[in-house]
C-alpha atoms as a PDB file:
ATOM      1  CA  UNK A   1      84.679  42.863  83.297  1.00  0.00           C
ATOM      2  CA  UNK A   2      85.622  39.218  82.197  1.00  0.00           C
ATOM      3  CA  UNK A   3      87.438  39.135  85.917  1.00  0.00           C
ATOM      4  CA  UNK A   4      84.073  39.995  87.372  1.00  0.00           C
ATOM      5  CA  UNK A   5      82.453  36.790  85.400  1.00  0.00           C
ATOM      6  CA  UNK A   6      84.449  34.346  86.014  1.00  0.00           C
ATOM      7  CA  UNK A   7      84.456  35.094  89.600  1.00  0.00           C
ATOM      8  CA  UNK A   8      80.304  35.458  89.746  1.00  0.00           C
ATOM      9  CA  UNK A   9      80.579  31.701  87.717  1.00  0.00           C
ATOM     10  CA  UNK A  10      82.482  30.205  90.577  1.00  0.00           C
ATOM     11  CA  UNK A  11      81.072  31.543  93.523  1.00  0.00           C
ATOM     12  CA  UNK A  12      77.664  30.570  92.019  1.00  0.00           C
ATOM     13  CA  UNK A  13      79.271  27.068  91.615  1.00  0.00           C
ATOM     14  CA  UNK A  14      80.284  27.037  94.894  1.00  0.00           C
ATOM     15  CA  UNK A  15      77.126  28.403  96.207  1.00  0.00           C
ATOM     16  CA  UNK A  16      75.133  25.629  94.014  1.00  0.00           C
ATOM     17  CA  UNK A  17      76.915  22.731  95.817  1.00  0.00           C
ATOM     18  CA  UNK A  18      74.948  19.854  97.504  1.00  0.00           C
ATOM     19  CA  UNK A  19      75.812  20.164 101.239  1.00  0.00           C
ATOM     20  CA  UNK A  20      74.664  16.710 102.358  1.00  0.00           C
ATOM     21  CA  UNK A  21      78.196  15.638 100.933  1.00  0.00           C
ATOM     22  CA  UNK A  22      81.114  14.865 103.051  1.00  0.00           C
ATOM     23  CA  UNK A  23      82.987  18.254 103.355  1.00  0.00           C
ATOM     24  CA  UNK A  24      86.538  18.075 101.536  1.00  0.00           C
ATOM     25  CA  UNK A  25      89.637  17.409 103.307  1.00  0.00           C
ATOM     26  CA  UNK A  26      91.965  20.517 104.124  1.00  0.00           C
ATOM     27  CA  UNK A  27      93.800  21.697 101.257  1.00  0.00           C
ATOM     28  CA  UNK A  28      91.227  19.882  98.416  1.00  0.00           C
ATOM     29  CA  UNK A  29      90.736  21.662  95.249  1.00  0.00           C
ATOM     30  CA  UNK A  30      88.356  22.095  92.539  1.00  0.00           C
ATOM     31  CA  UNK A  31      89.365  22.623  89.147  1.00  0.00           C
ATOM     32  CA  UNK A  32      87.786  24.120  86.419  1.00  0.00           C
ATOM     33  CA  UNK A  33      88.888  24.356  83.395  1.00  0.00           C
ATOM     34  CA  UNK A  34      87.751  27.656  81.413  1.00  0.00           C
ATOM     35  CA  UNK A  35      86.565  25.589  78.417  1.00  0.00           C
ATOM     36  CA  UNK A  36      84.032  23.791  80.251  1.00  0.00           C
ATOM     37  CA  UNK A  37      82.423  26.572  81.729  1.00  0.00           C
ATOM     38  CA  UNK A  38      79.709  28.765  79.284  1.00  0.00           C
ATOM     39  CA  UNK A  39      79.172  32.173  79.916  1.00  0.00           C
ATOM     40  CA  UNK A  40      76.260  34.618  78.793  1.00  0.00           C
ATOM     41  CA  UNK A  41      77.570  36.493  76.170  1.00  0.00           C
ATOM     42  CA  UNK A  42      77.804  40.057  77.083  1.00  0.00           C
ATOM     43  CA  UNK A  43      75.250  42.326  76.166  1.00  0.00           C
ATOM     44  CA  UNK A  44      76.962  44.412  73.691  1.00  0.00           C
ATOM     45  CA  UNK A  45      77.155  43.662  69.806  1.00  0.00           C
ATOM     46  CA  UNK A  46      80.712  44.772  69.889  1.00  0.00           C
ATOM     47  CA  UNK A  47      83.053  44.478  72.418  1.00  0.00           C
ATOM     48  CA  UNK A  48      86.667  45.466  72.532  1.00  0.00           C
ATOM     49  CA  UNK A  49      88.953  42.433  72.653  1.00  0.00           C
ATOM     50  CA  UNK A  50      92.588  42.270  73.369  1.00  0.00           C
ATOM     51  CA  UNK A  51      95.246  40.306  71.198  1.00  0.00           C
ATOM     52  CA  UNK A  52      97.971  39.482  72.899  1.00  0.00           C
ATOM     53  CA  UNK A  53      99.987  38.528  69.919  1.00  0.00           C
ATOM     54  CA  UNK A  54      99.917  41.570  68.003  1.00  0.00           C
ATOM     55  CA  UNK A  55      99.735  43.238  71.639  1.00  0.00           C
ATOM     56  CA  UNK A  56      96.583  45.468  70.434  1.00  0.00           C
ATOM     57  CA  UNK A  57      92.912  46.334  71.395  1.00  0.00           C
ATOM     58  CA  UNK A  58      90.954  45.309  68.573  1.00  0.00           C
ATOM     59  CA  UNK A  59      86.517  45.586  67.940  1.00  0.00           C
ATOM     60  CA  UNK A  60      84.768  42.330  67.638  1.00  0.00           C
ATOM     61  CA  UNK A  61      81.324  41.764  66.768  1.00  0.00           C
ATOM     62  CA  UNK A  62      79.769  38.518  69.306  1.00  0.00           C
ATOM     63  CA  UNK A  63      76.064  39.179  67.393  1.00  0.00           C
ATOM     64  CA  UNK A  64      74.070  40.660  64.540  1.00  0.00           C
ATOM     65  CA  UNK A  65      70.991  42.750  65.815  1.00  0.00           C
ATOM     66  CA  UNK A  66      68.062  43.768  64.938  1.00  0.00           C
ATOM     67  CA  UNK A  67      68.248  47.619  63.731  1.00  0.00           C
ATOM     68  CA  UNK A  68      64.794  48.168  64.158  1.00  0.00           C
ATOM     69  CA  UNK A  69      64.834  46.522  67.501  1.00  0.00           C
ATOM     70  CA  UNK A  70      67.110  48.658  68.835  1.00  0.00           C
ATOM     71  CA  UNK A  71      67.007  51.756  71.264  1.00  0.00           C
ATOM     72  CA  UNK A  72      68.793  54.260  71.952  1.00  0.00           C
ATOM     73  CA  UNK A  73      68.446  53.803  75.789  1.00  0.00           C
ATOM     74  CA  UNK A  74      68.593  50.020  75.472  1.00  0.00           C
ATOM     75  CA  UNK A  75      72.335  50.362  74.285  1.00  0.00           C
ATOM     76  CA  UNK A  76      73.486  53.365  76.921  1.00  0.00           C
ATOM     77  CA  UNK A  77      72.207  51.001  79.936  1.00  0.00           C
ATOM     78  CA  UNK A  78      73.654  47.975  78.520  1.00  0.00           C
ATOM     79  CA  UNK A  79      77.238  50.039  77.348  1.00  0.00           C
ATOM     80  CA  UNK A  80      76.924  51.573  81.527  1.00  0.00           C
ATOM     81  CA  UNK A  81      76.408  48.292  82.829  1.00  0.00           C
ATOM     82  CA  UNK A  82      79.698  46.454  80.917  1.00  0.00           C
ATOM     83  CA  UNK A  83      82.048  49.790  81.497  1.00  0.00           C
ATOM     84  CA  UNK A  84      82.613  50.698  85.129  1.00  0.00           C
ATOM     85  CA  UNK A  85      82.379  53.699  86.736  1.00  0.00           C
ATOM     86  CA  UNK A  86      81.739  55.638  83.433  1.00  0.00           C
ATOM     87  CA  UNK A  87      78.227  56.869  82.991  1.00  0.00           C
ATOM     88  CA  UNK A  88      77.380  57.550  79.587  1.00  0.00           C
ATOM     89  CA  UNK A  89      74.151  59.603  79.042  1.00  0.00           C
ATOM     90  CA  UNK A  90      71.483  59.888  76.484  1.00  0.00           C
ATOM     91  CA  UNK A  91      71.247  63.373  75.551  1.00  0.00           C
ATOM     92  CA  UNK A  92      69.161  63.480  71.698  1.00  0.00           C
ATOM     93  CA  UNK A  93      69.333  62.028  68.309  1.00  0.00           C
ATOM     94  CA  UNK A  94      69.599  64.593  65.003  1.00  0.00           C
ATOM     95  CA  UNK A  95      69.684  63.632  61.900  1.00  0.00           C
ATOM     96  CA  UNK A  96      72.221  61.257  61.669  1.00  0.00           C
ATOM     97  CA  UNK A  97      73.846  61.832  64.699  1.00  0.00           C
ATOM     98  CA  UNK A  98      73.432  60.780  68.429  1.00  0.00           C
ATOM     99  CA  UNK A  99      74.019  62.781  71.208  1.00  0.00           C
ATOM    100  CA  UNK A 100      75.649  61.506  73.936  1.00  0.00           C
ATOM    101  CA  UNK A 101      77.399  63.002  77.315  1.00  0.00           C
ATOM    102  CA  UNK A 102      79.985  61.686  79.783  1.00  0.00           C
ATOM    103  CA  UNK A 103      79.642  64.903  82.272  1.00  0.00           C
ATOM    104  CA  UNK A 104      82.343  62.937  84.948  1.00  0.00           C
ATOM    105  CA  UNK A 105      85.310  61.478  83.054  1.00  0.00           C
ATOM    106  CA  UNK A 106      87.736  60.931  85.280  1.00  0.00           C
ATOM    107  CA  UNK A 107      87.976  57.079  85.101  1.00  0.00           C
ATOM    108  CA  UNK A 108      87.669  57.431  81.013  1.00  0.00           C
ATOM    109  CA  UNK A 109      89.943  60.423  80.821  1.00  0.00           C
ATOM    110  CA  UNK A 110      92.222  59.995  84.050  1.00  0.00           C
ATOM    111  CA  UNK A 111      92.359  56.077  84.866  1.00  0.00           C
ATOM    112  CA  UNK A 112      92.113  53.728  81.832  1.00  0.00           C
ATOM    113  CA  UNK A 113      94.924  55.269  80.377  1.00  0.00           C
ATOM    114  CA  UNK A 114      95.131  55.845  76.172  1.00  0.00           C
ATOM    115  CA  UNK A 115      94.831  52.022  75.282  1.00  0.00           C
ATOM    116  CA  UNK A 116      91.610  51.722  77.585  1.00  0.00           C
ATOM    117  CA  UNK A 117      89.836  55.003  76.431  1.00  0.00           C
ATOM    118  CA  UNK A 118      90.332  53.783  72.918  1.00  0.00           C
ATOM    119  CA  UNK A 119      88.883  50.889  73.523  1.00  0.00           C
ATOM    120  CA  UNK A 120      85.984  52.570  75.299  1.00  0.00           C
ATOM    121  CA  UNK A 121      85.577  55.140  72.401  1.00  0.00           C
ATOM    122  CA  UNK A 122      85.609  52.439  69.647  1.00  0.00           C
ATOM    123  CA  UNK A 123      83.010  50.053  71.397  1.00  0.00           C
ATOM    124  CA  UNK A 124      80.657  52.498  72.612  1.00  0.00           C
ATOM    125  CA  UNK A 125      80.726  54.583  68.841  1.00  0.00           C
ATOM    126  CA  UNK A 126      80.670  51.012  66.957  1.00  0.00           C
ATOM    127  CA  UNK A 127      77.220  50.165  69.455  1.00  0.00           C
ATOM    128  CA  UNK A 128      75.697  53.137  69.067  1.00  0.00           C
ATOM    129  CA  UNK A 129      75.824  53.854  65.931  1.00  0.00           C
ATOM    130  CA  UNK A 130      73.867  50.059  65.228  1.00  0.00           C
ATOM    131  CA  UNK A 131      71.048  52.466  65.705  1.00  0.00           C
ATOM    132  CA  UNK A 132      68.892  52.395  62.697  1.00  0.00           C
ATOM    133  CA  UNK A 133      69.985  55.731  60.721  1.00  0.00           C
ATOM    134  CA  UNK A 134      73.431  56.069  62.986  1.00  0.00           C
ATOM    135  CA  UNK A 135      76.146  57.196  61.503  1.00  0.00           C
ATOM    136  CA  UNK A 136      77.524  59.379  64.118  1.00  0.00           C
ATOM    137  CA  UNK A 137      77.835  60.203  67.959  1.00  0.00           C
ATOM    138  CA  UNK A 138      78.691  63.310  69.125  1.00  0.00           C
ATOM    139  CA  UNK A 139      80.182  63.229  72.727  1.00  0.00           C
ATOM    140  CA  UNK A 140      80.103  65.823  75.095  1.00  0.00           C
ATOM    141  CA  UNK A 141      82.564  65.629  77.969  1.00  0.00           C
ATOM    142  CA  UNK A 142      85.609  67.634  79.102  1.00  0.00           C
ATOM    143  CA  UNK A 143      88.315  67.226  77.352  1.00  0.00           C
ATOM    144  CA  UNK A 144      91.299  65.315  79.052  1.00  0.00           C
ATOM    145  CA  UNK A 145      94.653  63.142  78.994  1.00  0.00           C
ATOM    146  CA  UNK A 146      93.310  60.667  77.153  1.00  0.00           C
ATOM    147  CA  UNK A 147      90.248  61.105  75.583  1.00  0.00           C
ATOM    148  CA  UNK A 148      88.436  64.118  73.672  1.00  0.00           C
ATOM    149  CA  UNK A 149      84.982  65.448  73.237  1.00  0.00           C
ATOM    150  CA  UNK A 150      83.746  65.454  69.538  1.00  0.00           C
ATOM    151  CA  UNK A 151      81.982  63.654  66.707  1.00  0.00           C
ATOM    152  CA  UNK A 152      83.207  60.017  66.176  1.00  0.00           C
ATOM    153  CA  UNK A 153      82.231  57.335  63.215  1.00  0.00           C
ATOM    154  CA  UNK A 154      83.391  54.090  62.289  1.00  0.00           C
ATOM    155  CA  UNK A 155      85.675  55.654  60.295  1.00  0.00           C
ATOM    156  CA  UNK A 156      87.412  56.809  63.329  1.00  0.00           C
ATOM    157  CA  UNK A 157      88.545  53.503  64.423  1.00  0.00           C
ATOM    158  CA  UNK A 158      89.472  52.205  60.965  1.00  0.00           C
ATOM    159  CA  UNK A 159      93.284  51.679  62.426  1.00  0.00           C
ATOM    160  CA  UNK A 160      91.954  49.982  65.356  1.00  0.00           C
ATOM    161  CA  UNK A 161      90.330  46.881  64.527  1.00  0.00           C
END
């Protein structure tokens, strides 16, 4: 997803050019340096982060929120729109519990591979369940490779951050 930013940064830096300017000479090139460049932060409260030291997925929070601003709907569209080609679904909240459905998995249970459905699992359970009164989700999807329907907490990602 990161990939995806930094390339919609420089083609809108590109496209953002003056074009009265005298066009570069073959073989020119603009450099930009990643520290100079300031990127939305994504969506999400937590997002799953990779350190390439310890060689490990881990959860970090970018921003506190505002429980009782929060929706259940809100979070599903913005978890859909940073995680490709896996559609989470809102199904009902009860109790303490969300209820949540993936009914086509493949990419989460085929194509991420253990490492990136862990990483999925953990963000999505550690953003939902910002939800005032949230303690749990329960996910409902078939069962495959890499990933498994059932309840999830915090707790179930204490090894992971």
């Amino acid at each position: 997803m990161r990939n995806i930013i930094w390339l919609f940064v420089i083609i809108l830096f590109a496209a953002c050019s003056n074009n009265d300017t005298v066009a570069d000479a073959p073989g020119d090139t603009a450099i930009v340096n990643e520290e100079d460049i300031i990127l939305p932060p994504e969506p999400l409260p937590w997002v799953s982060d990779f350190d390439t030291v310890k060689n490990e997925f881990f959860l970090r929070q970018q921003r506190q929120v505002n429980k009782d601003s929060l929706s259940a709907e809100a979070i599903i569209n913005d978890i859909n729109a940073v995680w490709d080609g896996i559609k989470l679904e809102y199904v009902k909240i009860s109790g303490d519990t969300i209820y949540v459905a993936i009914p086509d998995n493949a990419v989460l249970g085929q194509q991420m591979g253990s490492a990136g459905a862990a990483a999925y699992m953990a963000s999505t359970t550690y953003n939902l369940t910002e939800l005032k009164g949230v303690n749990y989700v329960n996910f409902q999807m078939p069962t495959t490779d890499h990933v498994s329907a059932g309840v999830y907490s915090r707790k179930s990602f204490e090894n992971y951050r």
